[in-house]
Protein backbone atom coordinates (compact mmCIF):
# COMPACT_ATOMS: atom_id res chain seq x y z
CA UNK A 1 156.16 135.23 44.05
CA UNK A 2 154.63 132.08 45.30
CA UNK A 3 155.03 128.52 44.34
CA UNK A 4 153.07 125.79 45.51
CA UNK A 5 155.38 122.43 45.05
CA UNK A 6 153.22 119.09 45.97
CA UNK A 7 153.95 116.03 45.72
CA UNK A 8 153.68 115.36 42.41
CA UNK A 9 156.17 117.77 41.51
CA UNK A 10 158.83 115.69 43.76
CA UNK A 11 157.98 112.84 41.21
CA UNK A 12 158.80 115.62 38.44
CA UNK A 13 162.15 116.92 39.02
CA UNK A 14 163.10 118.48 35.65
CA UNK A 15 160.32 120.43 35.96
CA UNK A 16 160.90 121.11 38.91
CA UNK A 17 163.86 122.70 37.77
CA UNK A 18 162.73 124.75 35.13
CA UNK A 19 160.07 126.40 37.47
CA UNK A 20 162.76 127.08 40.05
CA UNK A 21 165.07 128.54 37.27
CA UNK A 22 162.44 130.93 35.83
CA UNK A 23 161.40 132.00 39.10
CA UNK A 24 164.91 132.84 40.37
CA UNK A 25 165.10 134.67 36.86
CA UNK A 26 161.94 137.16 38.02
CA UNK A 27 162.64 140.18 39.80
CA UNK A 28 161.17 138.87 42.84
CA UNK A 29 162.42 140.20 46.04
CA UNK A 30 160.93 136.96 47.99
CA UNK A 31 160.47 133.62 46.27
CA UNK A 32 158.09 131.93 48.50
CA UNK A 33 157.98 128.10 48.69
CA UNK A 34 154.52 126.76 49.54
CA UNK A 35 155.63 123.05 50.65
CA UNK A 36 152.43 121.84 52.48
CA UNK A 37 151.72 119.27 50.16
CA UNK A 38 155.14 117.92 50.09
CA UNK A 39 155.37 115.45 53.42
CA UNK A 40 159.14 115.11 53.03
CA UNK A 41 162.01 116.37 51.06
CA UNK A 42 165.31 114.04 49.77
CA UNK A 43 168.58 115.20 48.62
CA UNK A 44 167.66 116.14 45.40
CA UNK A 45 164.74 118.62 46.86
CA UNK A 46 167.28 119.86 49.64
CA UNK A 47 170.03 120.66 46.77
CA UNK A 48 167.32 122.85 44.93
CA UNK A 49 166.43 124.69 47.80
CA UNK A 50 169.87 125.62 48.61
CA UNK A 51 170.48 126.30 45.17
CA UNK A 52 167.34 128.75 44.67
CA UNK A 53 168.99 130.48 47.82
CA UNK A 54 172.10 130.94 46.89
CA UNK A 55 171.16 132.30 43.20
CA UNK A 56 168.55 134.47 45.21
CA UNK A 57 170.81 135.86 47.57
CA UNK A 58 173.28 137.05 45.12
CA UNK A 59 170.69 139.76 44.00
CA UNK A 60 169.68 140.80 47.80
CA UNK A 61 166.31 138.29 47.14
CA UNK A 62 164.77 135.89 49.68
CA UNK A 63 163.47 131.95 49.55
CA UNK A 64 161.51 131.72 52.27
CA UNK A 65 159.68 128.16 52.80
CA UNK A 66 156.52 128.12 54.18
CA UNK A 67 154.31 125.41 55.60
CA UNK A 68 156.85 122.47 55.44
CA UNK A 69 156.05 119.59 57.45
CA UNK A 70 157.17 118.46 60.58
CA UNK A 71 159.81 115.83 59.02
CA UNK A 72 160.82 118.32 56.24
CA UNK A 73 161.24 120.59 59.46
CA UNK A 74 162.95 118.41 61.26
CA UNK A 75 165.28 117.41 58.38
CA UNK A 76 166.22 121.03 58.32
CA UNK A 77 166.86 121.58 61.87
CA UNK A 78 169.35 118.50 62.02
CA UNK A 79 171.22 119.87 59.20
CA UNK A 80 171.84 122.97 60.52
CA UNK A 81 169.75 124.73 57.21
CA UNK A 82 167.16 125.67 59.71
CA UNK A 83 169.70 128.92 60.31
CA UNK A 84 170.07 129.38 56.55
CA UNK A 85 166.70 128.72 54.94
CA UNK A 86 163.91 131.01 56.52
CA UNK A 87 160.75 128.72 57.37
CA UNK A 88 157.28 130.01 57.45
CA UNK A 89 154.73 128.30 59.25
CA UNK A 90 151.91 130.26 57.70
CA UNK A 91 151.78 131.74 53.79
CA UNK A 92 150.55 134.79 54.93
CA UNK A 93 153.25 134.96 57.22
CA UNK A 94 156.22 133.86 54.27
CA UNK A 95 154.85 136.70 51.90
């Protein structure tokens, strides 16, 4: 399962939310997370993520984030998440 989150969606948090739920609900083996759009994530983004990993982990089920940018990249690799999310730098790739 793919979704593409953009910018606007950032702006749009609760839904946001509910599209994360329903797709951690599916029986998805790999959520993929198509962030190209999105130039830079905050804390509320970054506490999604590592929820939608978490709930997806618990049934043997992947997030895997593909095309993030080079600050949402970087943001991940000073955290440390860079060894606990799995980035994509192509879709094809992530799938």
């Amino acid at each position: 399962l793919i979704l593409t989150i953009g910018s606007q969606s950032v702006d749009h948090f609760v839904d946001l939310v509910e599209r994360f739920d329903q797709a951690t609900r599916s029986a998805c083996r790999r959520l993929v997370l198509d962030l190209s759009a999105v130039d830079r994530i905050d804390s509320d983004l970054l506490g999604l993520l590592l929820w939608a990993h978490g709930r997806l982990s618990q049934r043997g089920a992947h997030l895997v984030l593909a095309r993030p940018s080079s600050a949402t990249r970087a943001l991940l690799g000073k955290s440390g998440l860079d060894h606990v999310l799995k980035v994509s730098d192509t879709l094809p790739a992530a799938a």
